[in-house]
Protein backbone atom coordinates (compact mmCIF):
# COMPACT_ATOMS: atom_id res chain seq x y z
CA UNK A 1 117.25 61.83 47.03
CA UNK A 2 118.98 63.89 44.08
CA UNK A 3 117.81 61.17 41.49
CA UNK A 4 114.23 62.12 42.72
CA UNK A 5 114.83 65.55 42.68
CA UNK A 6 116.21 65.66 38.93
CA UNK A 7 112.68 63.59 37.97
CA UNK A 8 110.72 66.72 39.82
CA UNK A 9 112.21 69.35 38.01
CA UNK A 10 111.84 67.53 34.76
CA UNK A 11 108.06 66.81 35.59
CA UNK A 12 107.52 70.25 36.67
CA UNK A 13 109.23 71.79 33.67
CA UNK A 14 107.31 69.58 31.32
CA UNK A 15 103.96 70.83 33.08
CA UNK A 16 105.10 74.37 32.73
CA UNK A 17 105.76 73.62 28.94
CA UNK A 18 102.13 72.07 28.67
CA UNK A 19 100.52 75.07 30.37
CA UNK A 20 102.07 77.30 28.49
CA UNK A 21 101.13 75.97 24.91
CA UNK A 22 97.58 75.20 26.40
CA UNK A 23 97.09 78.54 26.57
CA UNK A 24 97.61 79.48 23.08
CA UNK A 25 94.94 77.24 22.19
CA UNK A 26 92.54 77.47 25.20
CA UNK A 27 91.09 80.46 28.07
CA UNK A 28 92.95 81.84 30.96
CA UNK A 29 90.17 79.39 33.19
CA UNK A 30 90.32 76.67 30.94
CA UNK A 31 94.16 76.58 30.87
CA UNK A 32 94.48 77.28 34.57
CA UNK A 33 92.67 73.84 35.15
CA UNK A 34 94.41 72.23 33.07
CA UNK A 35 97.92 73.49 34.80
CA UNK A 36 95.97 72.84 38.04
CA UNK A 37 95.36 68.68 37.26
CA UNK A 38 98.72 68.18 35.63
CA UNK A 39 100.37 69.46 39.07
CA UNK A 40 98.14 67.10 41.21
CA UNK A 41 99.43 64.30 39.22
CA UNK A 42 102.84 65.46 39.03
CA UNK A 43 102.84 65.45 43.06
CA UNK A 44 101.35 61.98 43.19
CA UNK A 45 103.98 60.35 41.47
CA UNK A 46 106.67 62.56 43.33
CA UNK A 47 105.53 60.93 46.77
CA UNK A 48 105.18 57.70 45.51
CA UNK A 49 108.57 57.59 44.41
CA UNK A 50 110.16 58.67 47.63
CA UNK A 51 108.16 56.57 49.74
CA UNK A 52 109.83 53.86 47.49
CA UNK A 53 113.01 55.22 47.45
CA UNK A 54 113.19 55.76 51.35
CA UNK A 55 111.73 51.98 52.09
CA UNK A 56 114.78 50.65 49.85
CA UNK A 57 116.99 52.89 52.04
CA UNK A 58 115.76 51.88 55.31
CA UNK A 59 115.78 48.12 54.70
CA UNK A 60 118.10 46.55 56.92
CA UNK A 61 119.56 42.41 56.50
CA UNK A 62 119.37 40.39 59.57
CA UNK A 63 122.38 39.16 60.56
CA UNK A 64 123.63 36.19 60.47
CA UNK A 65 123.97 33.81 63.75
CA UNK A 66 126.78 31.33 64.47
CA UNK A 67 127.20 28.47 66.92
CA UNK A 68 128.70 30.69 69.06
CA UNK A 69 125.89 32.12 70.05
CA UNK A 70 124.55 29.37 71.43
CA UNK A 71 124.76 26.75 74.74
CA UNK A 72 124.65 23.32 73.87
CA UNK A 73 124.72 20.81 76.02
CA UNK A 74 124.59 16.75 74.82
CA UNK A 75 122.87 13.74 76.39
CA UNK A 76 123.02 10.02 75.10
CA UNK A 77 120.28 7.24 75.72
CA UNK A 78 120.54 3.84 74.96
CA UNK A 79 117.46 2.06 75.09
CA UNK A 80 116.73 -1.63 76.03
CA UNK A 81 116.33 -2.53 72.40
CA UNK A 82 119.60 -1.60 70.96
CA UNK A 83 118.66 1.98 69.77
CA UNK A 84 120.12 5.04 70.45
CA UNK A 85 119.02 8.72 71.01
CA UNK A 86 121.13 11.11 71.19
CA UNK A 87 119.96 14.54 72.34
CA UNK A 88 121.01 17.88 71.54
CA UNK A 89 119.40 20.79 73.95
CA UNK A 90 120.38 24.28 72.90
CA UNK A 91 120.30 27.73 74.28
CA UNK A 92 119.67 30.48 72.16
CA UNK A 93 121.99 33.31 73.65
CA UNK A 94 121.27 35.70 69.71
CA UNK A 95 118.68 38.70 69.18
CA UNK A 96 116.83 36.61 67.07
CA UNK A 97 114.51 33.96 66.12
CA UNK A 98 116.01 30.91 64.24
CA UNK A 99 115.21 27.17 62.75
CA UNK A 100 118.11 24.37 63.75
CA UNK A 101 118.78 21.46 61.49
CA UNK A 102 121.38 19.56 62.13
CA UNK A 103 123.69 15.93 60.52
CA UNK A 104 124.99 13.76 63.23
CA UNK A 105 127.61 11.02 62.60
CA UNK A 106 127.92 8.35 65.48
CA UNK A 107 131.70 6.74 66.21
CA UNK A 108 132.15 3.96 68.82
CA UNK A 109 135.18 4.07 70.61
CA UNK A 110 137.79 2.66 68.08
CA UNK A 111 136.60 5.69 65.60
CA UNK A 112 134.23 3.40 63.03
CA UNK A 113 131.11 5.39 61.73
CA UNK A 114 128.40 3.26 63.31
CA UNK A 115 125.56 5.95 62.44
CA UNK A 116 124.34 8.88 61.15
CA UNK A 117 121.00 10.83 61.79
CA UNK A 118 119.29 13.75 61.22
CA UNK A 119 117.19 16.03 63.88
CA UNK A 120 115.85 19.61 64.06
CA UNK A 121 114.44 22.43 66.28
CA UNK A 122 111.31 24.36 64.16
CA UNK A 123 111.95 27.81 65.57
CA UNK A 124 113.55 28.78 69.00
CA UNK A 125 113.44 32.58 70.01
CA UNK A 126 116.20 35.16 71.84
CA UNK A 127 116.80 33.73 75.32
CA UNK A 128 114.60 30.19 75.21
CA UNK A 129 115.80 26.54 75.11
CA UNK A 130 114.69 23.66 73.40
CA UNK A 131 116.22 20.21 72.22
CA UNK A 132 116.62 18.34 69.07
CA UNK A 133 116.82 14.39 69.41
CA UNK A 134 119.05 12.10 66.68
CA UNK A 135 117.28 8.58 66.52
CA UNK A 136 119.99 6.30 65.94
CA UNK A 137 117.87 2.79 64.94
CA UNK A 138 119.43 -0.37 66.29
CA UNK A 139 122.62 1.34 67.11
CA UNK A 140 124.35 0.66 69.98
CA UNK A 141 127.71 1.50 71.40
CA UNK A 142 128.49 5.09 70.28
CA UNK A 143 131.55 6.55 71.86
CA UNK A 144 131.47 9.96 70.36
CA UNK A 145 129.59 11.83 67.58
CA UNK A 146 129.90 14.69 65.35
CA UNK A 147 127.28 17.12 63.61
CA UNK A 148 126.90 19.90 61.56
CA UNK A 149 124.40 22.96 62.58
CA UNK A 150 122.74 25.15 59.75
CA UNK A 151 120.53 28.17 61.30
CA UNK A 152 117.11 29.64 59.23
CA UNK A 153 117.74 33.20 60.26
CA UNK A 154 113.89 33.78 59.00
CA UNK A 155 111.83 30.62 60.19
CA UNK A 156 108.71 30.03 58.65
CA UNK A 157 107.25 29.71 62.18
CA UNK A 158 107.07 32.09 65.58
CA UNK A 159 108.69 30.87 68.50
CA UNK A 160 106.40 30.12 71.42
CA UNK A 161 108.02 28.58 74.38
CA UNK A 162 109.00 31.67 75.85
CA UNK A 163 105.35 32.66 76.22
CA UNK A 164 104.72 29.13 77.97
CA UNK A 165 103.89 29.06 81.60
CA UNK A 166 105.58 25.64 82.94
CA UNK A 167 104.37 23.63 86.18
CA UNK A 168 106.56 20.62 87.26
CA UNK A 169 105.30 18.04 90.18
CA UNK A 170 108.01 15.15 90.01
CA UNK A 171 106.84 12.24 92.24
CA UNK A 172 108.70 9.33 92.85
CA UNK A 173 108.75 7.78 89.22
CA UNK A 174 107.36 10.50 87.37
CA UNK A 175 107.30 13.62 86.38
CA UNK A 176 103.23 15.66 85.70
CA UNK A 177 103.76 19.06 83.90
CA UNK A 178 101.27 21.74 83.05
CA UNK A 179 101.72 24.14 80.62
CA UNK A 180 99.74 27.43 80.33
CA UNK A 181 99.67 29.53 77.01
CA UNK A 182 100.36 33.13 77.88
CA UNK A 183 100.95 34.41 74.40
CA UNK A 184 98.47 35.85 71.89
CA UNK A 185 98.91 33.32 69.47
CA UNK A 186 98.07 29.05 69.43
CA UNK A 187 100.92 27.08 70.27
CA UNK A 188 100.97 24.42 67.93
CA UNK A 189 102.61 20.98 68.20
CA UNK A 190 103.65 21.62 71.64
CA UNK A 191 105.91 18.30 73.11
CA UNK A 192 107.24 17.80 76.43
CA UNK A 193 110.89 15.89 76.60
CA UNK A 194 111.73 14.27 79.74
CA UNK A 195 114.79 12.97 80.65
CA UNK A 196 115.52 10.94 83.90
CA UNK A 197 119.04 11.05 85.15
CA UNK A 198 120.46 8.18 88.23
CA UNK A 199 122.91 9.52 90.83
CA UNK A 200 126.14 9.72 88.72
CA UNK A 201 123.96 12.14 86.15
CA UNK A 202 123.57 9.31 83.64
CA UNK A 203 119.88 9.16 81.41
CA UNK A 204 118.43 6.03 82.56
CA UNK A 205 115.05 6.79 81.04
CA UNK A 206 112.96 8.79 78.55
CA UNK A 207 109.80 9.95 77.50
CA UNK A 208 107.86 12.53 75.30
CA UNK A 209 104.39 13.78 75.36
CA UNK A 210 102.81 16.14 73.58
CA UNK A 211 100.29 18.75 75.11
CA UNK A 212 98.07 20.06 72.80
CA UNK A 213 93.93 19.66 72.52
CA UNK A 214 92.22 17.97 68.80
CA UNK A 215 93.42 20.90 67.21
CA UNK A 216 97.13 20.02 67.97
CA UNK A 217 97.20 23.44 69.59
CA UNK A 218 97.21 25.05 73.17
CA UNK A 219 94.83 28.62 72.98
CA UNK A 220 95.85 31.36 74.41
CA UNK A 221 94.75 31.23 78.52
CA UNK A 222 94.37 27.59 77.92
CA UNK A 223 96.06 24.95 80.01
CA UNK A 224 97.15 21.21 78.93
CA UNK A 225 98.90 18.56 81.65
CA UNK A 226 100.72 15.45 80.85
CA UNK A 227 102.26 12.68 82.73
CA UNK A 228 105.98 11.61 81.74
CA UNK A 229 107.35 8.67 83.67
CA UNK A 230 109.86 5.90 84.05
CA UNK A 231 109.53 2.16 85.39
CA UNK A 232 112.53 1.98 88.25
CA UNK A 233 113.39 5.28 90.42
CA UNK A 234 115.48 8.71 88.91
CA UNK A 235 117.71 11.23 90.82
CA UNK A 236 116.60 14.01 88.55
CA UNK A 237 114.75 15.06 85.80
CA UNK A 238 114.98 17.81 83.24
CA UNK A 239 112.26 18.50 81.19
CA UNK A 240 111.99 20.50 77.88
CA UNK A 241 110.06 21.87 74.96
CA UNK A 242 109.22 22.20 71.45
CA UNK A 243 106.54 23.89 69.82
CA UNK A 244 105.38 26.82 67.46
CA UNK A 245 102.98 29.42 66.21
CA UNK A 246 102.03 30.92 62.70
CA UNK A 247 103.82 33.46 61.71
CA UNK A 248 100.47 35.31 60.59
């Protein structure tokens, strides 16, 4: 505020100056309007610089997230044509909204790279959870893996699936959810991920669906079902989202 302060006092003494040798030349009226306009201008430009001087004070950086601030849990699927999918589902436990990308690296049990694969979550907000899948195509046999997570602390897209109102009925070999938009916004691209888990909490199936009408979307108040299912009987199932908004 004292660099602004200097430029007043300079302005103001300069408009004194002008007055003054307007009046040698001009009437007492005529040079009091002229003092009178070159004031108004001088206080226009006074508040416009500090209203720029206090936004560049008051902007704040987010700060940056780390992998510790979020649960992850892993789940691998093998499917009956040699591929492999290996899920990531994730927690957000930060203040803030973020973009996951992440490089996986696939190892069967004698420590050979046998794959690698790329996945990502568009946005996910403070306090939801989504998942990420790796497609590893015709790989088969992975013992371990290891990846690499990079966070977009400013995502190009809202999050949404906090704002999602989520029905399951699981019958005997499937699973019908309904989802309900509650937020203000359309939820674009919404997809459902089921995974089926046996007795000893092994994925013996999978399926994804998305819910969204010819628009790709659900509106706001508007509902959208979909039926995930497997062939031979599950235990349990666990069922999660991805999805997003415009950030306008």
């Amino acid at each position: 505020m004292k660099r602004i302060t200097v430029k007043v006092l300079a302005v103001t003494l300069a408009a004194a100056m002008t007055a003054i040798m307007s009046t040698a030349c001009l009437s007492v009226t005529e040079a009091g309007e002229t003092t009178s306009g070159t004031l108004a201008t001088t206080t226009e430009v006074d508040n416009r610089e500090t209203e720029e001087t206090t936004t560049e004070e008051t902007t704040t950086t987010a700060k940056p997230v780390s992998k510790s601030e979020f649960d992850i849990q892993e789940y691998k699927y093998e499917n009956s044509i040699g591929d492999t999918l290996y899920f990531l589902v994730v927690k957000n436990n930060s203040n803030q909204a973020v973009g996951i990308s992440f490089n996986m690296v696939a190892y069967d049990k004698n420590n050979n790279t046998i794959g690698a694969a790329d996945g990502s979550i568009n946005v996910i907000g403070p306090g939801e959870e989504s998942i990420g899948t790796c497609y590893f195509d015709s790989v088969k046999g992975i013992d371990h893996v290891e990846y690499d997570l990079s966070f977009d602390d400013a995502p190009y897209y809202e999050p949404v699936i906090g704002k999602l109102e989520v029905v399951k009925n699981i019958n005997k070999k499937n699973v019908v959810v309904t989802v309900t938009n509650k937020g203000e916004k359309p939820a674009q691209f919404v997809e459902a991920y089921a995974l089926f888990f046996n007795k000893q909490g092994k994925i013996i199936g999978y399926r994804s669906a998305y819910l969204t009408d010819n628009d790709s979307e659900i509106k706001p108040g508007a509902k959208r079902s979909a039926q995930l299912g497997v062939y031979k009987g599950f235990n349990t199932v666990k069922v999660y989202f991805t999805g997003r908004a415009d950030a306008n």
